[in-house]
Protein backbone atom coordinates (compact mmCIF):
# COMPACT_ATOMS: atom_id res chain seq x y z
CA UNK A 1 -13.62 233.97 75.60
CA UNK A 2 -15.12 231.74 73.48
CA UNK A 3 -18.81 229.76 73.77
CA UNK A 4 -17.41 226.93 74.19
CA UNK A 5 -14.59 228.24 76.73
CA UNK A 6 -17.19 229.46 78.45
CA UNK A 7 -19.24 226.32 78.66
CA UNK A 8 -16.06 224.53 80.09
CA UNK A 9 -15.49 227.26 82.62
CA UNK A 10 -19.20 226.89 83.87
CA UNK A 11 -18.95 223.09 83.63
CA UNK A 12 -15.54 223.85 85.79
CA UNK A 13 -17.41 226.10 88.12
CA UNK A 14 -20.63 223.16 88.66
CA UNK A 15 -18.18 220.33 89.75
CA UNK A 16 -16.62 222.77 92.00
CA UNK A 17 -19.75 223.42 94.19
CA UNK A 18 -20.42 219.43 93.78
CA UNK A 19 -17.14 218.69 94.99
CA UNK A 20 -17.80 221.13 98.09
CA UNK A 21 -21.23 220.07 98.59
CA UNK A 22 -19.80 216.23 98.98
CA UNK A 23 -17.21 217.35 101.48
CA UNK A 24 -19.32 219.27 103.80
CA UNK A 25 -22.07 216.42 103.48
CA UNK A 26 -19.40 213.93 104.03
CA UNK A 27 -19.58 214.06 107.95
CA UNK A 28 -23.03 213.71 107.59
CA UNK A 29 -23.88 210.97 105.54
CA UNK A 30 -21.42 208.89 107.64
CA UNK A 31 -23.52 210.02 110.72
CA UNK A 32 -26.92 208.59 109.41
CA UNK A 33 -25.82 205.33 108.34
CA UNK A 34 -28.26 203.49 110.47
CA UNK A 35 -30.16 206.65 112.01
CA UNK A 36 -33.72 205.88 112.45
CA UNK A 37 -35.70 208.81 110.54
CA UNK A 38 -39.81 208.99 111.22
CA UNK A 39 -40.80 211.15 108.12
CA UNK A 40 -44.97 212.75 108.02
CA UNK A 41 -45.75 213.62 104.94
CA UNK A 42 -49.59 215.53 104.53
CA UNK A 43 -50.16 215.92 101.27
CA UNK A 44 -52.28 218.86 100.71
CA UNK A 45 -51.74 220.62 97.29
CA UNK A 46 -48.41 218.77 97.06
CA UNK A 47 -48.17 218.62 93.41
CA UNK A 48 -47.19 214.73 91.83
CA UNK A 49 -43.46 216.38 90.83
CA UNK A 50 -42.78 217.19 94.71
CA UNK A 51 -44.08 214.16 95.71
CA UNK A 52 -41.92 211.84 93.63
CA UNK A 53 -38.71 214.03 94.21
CA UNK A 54 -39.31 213.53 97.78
CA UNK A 55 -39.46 209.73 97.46
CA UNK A 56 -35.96 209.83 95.38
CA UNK A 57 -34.62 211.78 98.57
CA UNK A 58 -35.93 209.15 100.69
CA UNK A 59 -34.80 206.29 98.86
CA UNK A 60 -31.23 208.43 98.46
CA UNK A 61 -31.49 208.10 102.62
CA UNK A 62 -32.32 204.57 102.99
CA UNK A 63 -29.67 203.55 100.44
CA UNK A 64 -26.87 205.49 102.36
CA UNK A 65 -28.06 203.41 105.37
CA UNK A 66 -30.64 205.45 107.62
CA UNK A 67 -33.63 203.40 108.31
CA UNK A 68 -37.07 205.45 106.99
CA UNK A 69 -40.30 205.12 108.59
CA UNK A 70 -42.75 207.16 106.40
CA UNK A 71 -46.44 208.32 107.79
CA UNK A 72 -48.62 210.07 104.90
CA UNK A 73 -52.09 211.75 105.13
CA UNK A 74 -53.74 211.85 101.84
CA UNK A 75 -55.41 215.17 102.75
CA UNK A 76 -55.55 216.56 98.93
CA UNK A 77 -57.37 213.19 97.84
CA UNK A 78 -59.57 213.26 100.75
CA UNK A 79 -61.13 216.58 99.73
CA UNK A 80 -61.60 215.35 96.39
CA UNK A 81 -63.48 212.11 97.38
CA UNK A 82 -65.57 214.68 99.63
CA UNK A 83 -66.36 216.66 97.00
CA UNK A 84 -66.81 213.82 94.55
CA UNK A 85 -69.77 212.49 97.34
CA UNK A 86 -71.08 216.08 98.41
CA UNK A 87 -69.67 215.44 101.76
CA UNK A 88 -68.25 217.56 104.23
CA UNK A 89 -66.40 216.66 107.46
CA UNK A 90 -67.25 218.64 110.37
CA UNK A 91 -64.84 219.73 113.15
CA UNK A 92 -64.92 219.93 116.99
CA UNK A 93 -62.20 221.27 119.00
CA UNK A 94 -60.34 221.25 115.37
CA UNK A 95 -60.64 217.19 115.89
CA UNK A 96 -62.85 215.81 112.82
CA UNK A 97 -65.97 214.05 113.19
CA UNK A 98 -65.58 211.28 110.94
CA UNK A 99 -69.35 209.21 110.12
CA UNK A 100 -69.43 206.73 107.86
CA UNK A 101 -69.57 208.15 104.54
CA UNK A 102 -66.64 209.95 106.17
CA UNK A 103 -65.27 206.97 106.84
CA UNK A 104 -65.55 205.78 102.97
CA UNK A 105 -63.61 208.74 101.81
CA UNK A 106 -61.04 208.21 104.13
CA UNK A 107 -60.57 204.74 102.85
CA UNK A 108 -60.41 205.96 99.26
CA UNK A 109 -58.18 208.69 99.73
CA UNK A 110 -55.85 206.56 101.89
CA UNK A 111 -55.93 203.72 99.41
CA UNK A 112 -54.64 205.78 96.49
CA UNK A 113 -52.21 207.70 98.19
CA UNK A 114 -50.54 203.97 99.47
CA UNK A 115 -50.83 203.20 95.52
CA UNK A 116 -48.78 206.54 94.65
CA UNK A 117 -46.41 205.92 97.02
CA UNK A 118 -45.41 202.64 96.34
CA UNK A 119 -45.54 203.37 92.45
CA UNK A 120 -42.77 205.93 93.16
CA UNK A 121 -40.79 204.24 94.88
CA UNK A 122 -41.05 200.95 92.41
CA UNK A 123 -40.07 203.40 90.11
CA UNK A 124 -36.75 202.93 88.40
CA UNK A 125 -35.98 206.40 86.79
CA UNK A 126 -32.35 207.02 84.95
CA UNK A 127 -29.75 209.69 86.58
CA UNK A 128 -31.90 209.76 89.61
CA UNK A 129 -30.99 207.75 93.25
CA UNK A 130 -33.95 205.80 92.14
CA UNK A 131 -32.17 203.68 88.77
CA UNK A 132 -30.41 201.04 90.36
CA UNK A 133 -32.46 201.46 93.94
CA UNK A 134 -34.12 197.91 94.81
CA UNK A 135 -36.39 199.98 97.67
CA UNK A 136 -38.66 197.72 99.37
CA UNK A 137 -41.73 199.30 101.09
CA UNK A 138 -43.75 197.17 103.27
CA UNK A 139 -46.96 198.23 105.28
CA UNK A 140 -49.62 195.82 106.84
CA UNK A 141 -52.00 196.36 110.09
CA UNK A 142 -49.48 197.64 112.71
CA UNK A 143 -51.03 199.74 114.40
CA UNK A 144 -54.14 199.11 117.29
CA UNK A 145 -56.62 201.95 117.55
CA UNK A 146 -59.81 202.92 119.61
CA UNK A 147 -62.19 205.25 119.41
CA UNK A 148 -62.18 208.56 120.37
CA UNK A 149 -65.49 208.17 122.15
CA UNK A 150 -67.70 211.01 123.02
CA UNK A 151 -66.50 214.30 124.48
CA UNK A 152 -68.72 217.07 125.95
CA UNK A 153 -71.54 214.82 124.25
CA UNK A 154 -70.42 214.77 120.93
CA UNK A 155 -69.69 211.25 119.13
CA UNK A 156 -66.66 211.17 116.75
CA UNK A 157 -67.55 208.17 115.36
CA UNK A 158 -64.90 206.78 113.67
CA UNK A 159 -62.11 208.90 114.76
CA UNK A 160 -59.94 206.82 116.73
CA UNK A 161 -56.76 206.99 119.30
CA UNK A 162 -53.19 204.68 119.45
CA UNK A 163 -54.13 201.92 121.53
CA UNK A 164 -50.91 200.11 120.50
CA UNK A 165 -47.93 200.22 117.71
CA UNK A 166 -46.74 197.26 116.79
CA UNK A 167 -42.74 197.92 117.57
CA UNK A 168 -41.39 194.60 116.93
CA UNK A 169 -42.78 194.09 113.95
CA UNK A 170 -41.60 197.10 112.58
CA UNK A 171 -38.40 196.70 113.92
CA UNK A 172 -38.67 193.50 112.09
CA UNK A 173 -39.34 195.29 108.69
CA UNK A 174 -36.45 198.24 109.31
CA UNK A 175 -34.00 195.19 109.73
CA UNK A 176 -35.22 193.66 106.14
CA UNK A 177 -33.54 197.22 104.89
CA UNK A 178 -37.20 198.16 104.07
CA UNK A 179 -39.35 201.21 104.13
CA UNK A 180 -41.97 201.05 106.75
CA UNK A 181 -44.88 202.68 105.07
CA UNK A 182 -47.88 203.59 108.21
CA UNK A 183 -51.22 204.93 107.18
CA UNK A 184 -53.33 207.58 109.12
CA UNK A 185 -55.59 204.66 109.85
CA UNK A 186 -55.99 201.56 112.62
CA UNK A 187 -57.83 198.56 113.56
CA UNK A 188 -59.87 197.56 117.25
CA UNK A 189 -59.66 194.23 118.61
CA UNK A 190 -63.60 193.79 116.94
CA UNK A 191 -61.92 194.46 113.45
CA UNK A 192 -63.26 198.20 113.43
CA UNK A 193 -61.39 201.01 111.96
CA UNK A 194 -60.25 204.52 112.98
CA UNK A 195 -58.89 206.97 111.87
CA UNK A 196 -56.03 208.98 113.18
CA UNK A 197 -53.83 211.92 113.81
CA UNK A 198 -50.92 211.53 111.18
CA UNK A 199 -48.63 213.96 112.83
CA UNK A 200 -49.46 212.60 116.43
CA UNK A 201 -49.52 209.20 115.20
CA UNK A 202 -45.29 210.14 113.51
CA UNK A 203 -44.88 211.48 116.94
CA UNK A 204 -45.76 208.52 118.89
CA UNK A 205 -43.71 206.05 116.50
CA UNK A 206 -40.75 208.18 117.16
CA UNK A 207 -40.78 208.85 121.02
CA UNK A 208 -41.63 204.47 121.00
CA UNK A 209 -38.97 203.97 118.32
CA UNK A 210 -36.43 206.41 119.99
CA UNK A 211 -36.27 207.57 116.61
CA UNK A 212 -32.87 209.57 116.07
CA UNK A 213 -34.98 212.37 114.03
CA UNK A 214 -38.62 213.38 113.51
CA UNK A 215 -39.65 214.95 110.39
CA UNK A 216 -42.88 216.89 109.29
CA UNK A 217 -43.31 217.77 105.82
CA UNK A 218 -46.46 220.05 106.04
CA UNK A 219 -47.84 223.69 104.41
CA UNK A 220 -48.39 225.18 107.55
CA UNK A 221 -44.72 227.02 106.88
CA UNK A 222 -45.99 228.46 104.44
CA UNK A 223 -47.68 231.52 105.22
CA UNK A 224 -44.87 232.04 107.62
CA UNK A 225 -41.80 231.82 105.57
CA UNK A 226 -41.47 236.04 106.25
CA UNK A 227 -40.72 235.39 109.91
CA UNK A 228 -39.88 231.69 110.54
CA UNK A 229 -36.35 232.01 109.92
CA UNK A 230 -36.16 233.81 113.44
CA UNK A 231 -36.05 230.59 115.22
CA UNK A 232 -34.52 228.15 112.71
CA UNK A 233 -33.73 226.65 115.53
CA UNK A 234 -35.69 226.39 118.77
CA UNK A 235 -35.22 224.21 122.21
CA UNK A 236 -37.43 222.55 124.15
CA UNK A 237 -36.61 225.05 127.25
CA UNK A 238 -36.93 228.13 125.18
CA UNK A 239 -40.32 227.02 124.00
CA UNK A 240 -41.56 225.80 127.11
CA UNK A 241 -40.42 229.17 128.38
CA UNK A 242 -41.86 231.32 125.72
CA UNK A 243 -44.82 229.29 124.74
CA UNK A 244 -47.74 232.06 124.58
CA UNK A 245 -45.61 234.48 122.12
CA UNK A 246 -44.51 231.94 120.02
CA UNK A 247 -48.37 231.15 119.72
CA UNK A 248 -49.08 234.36 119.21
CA UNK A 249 -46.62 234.80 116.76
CA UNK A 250 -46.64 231.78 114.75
CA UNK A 251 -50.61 230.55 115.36
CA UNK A 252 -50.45 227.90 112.53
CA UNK A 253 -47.58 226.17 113.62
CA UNK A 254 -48.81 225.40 117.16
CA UNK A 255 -49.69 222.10 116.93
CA UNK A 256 -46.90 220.82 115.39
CA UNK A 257 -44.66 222.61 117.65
CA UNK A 258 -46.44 220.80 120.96
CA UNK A 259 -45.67 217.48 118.94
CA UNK A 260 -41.93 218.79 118.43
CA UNK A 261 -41.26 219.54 121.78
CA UNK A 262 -42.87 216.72 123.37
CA UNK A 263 -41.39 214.04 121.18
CA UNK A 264 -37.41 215.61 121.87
CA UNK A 265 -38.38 215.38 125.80
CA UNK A 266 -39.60 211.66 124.95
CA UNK A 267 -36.21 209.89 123.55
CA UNK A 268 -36.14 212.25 120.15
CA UNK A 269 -32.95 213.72 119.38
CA UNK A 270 -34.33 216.06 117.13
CA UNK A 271 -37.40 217.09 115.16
CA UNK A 272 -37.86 219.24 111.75
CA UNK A 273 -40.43 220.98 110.47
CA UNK A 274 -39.96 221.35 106.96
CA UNK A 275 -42.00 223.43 103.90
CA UNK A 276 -43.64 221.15 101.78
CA UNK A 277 -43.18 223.44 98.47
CA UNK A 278 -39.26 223.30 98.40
CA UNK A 279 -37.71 221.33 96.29
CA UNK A 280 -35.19 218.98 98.05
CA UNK A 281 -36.18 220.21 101.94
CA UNK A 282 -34.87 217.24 103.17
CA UNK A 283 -31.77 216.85 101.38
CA UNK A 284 -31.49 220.69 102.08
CA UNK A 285 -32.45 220.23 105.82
CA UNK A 286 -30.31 217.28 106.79
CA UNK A 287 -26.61 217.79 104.46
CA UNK A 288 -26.20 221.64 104.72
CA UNK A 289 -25.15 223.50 108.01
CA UNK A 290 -27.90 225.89 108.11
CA UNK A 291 -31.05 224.06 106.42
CA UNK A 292 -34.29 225.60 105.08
CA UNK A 293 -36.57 224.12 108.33
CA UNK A 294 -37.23 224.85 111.73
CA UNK A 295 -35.22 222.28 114.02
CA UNK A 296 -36.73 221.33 117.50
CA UNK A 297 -33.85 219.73 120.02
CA UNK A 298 -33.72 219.86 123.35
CA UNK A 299 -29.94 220.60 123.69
CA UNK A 300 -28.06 222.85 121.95
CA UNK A 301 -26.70 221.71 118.10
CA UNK A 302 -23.96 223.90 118.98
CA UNK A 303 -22.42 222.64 121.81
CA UNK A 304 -19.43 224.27 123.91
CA UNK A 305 -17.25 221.34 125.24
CA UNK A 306 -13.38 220.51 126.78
CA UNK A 307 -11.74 219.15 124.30
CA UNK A 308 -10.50 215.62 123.87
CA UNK A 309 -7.60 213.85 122.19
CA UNK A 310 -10.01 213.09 119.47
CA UNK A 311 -10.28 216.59 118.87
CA UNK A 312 -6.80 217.77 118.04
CA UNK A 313 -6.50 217.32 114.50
CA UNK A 314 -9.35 219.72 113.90
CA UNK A 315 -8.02 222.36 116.36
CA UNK A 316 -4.44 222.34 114.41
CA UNK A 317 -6.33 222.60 110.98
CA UNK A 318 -8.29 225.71 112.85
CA UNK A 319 -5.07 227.05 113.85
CA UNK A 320 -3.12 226.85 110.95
CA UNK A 321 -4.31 229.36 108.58
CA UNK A 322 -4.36 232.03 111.22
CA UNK A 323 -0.69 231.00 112.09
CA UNK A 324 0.22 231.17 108.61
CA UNK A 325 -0.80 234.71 108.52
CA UNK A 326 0.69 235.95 111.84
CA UNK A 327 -2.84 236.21 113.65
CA UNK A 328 -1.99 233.56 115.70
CA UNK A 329 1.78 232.74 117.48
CA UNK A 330 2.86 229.37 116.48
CA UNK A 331 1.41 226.05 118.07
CA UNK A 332 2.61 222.62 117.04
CA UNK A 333 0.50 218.98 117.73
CA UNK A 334 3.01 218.57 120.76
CA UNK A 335 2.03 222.59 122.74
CA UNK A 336 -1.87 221.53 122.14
CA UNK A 337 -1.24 217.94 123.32
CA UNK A 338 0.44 219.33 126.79
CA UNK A 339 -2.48 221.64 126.99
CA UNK A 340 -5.19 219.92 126.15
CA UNK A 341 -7.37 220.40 129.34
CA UNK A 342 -7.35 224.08 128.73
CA UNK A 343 -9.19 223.66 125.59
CA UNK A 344 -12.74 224.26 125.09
CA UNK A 345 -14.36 223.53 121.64
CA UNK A 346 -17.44 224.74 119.49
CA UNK A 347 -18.91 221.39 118.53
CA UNK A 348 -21.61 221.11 115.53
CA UNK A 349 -22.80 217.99 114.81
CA UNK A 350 -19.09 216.03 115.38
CA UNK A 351 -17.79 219.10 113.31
CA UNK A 352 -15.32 221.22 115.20
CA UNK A 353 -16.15 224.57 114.06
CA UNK A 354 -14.55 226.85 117.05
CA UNK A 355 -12.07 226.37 120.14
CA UNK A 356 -10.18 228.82 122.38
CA UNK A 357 -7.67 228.09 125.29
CA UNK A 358 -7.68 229.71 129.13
CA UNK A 359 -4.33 229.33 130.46
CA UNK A 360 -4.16 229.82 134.68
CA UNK A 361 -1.61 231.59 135.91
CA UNK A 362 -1.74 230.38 139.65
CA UNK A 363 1.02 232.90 141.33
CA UNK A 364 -1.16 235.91 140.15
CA UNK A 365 -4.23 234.16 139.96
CA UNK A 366 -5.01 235.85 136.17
CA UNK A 367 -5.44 233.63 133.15
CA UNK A 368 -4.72 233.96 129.27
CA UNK A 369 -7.63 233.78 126.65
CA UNK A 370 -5.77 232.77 123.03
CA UNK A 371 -6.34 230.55 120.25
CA UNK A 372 -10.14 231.78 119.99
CA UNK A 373 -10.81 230.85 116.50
CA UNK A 374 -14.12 230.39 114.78
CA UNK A 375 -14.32 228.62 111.40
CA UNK A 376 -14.92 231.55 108.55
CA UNK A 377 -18.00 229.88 107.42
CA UNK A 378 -19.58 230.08 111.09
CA UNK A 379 -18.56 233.80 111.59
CA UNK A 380 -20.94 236.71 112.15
CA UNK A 381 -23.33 234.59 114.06
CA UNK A 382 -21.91 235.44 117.07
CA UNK A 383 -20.08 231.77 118.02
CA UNK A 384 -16.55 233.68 118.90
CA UNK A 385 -19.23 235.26 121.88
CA UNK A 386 -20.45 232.28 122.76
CA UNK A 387 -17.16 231.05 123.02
CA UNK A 388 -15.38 233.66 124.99
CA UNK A 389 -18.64 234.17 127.55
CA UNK A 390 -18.16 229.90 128.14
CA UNK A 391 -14.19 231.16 128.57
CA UNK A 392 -15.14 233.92 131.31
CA UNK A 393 -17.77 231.54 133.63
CA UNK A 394 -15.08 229.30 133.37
CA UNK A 395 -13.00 231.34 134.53
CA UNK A 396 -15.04 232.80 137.13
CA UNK A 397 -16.14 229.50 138.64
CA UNK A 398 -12.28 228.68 139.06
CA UNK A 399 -12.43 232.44 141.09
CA UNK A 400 -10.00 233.89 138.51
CA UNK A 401 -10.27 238.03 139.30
CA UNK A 402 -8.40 238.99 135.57
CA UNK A 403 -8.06 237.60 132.22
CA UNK A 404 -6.04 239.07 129.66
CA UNK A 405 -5.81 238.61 125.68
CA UNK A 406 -2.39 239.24 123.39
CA UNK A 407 -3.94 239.91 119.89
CA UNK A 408 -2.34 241.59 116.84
CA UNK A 409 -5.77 242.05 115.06
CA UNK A 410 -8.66 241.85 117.33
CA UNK A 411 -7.87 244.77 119.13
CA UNK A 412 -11.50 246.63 118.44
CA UNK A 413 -13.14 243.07 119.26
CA UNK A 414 -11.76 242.97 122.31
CA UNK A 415 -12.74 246.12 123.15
CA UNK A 416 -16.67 246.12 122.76
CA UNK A 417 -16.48 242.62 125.05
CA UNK A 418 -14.99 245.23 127.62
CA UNK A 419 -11.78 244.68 127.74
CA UNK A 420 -9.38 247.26 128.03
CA UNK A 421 -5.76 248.64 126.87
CA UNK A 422 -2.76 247.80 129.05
CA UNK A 423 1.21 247.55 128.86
CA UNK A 424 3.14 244.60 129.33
CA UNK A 425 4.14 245.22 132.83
CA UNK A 426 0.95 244.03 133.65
CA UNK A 427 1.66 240.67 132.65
CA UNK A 428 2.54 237.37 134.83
CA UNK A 429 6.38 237.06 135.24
CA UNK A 430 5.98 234.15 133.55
CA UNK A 431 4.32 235.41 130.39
CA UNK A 432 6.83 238.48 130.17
CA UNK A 433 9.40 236.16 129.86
CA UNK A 434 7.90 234.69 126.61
CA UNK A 435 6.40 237.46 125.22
CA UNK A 436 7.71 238.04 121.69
CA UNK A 437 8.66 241.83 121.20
CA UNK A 438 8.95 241.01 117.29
CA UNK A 439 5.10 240.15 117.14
CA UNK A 440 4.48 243.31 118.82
CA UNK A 441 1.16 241.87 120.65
CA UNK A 442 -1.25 244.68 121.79
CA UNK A 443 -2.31 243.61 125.41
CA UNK A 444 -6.04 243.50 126.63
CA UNK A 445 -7.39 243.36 130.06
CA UNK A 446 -10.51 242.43 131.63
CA UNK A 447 -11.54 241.80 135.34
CA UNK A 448 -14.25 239.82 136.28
CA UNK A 449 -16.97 240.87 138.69
């Protein structure tokens, strides 16, 4: 092969994965169009070529249609303008004392970092989402504060609380197709200023916003990047009910999971907890199946559901390479039509990635499992379980004493669920009658206790 054969086959091979990166983030980037996203950003050693690739990913976002709130923490600068004045802050409860020289390098940290970030996104930079972008950001004084007061006898000073967030006008600004851009920072009734929370302060907007998705760009994944990927994705119920080991086990993401699981049981949908290091996390996080976060719901992403009219087309295109290879006995539009109601589907994120059928058979009270498919690219991760456990308590609630499986390939899999061997006299009359000796369907039995 030649160099430049070569170069055309790789060029070949690139637009390939585009192509298939565009389809499976088609679904997606129809689902956001006017999704409202509350992004924190604490920038702590988040180096100036992160930062701006970040704000091309946001602006990408906002020019697809989702509607970007964006809460930063200037906590890099901050510790320079300490160390620039000698300063320290010091810490109670892990809440900062903030005095007045405090205060100063707050205001000069914050100041900058509003600078940066409206710099980047002003910026018009060629082959980027940012060259023909017209991104407006727009901040102001929208948020009411008070102070934290003294606790245990210690004064904070000028660390404040929300008093009060300033929804409409923020709605206001979201429906001008701008970026709200929210400081760490608010003002009393008497003009005073406090300083806040940024992640609690993103977690309020969102639970008052019923924002459709929190986000938390933040370091604190990064010492845990070994083990995180053990709950990738986490709900509110299995945190709630696990709290102390998953303290124990992940002690620097505590806070930020309390914020996570109290904003999805306060009108979130979802919340992400993203490492500030990767390149693209959010693109990554939001447009791929799988993501490089930690995602915070309170109901399942995966969801197990009857199936609707709505759903058909995606069960046929399921169905039809496994009927194409004689896994599966034929099924046209009409057979899954008529059947409909004994459908169950695996449903991620409006994607139909799974569905099997239970079929009663009333005179012998025994029912059929078929047509349990998974999607290749969601196999291995145990969904064809999930699915044929939601089969069995189906059947079980509907007092259903056997259910039985015809399979030509799934024998073994069958098996280690418990099922076992048996001939076709077994069968109901009325399944004998259609069962096709040609396929030569092995026949699998299990009772249910």
């Amino acid at each position: 092969m030649t160099e430049s054969n070569g170069e055309y086959s790789a060029d070949i091979s690139e637009s390939t994965r585009l192509v298939g990166w565009f389809r499976s983030a088609a679904p997606y980037i129809n689902l956001f169009k006017s999704k409202l996203f509350v992004t924190s950003v604490s920038k702590k050693n988040f180096s100036s070529g992160n930062l701006a690739r970040l704000i091309q990913d946001l602006s990408f976002l906002r020019a697809i249609g989702a509607q970007i709130i964006l809460v930063y923490d200037p906590k890099d600068l901050l510790d320079e303008e300490l160390k620039r004045r000698n300063h320290s802050l010091v810490f109670e409860d892990g809440i900062p004392i903030i005095d007045d020289k405090a205060a100063e390098c707050f205001k000069a940290a914050i100041g900058m970092m509003r600078i940066e970030l409206e710099s980047l996104f002003s910026t018009k930079l060629p082959n980027t989402s940012m060259n023909f972008s017209n991104i407006k950001i727009i901040s102001g004084n929208l948020i009411d504060a008070k102070p934290l007061g003294v606790r245990k006898g210690i004064n904070f000073r000028r660390t404040g609380d929300i008093r009060k967030i300033d929804i409409s006008s923020i709605q206001r600004t979201l429906d001008l197709d701008a970026i709200v851009l929210i400081s760490p920072l608010g003002f009393s009734a008497t003009g005073e200023m406090f300083f806040l929370n940024s992640e609690k302060l993103a977690r309020d907007i969102a639970c008052i916003m019923r924002a459709d998705k929190l986000i938390f760009i933040t370091d604190s994944l990064n010492n845990s990047r070994k083990s995180f990927s053990e709950i990738r994705e986490l709900l509110t119920r299995t945190y709630e009910e696990n709290k102390q080991s998953i303290i124990e086990k992940y002690p620097r993401l505590n806070y930020l999971f309390d914020l996570a699981n109290s904003a999805c049981n306060n009108n979130v949908d979802r919340t992400h907890i993203l490492p500030y290091e990767q390149d693209g996390e959010i693109l990554l996080e939001l447009f791929t199946r799988d993501g490089i976060g930690i995602m915070v719901s309170k109901n399942q992403i995966k969801n197990i559901r009857p199936a609707v009219p709505a759903d058909i087309n995606s069960i046929l295109s399921l169905i039809d390479p496994f009927k194409k290879d004689g896994t599966l006995a034929k099924r046209d539009k009409v057979d899954i039509e008529r059947n409909l109601s004994s459908y169950i589907v695996l449903d991620h994120d409006g994607q139909i990635c799974g569905c099997a059928c239970l079929t009663h058979y009333l005179e012998e009270n025994v029912a059929e499992i078929s047509c349990l498919i998974v999607r290749p690219d969601y196999q291995q991760k145990g969904e064809g379980s999930r699915l044929l456990r939601h089969i069995l308590e189906k059947a079980k609630k509907n007092k259903i004493k056997q259910i039985f499986a015809l399979t030509t390939k799934a024998e073994h899999w069958f098996l280690e669920k418990g099922f076992v061997r048996k001939e076709k006299q077994v069968l109901p009359k009325e399944k004998i009658q259609t069962y096709e000796p040609a396929r030569n369907s092995l026949i699998l039995i299990k009772f249910i206790d």
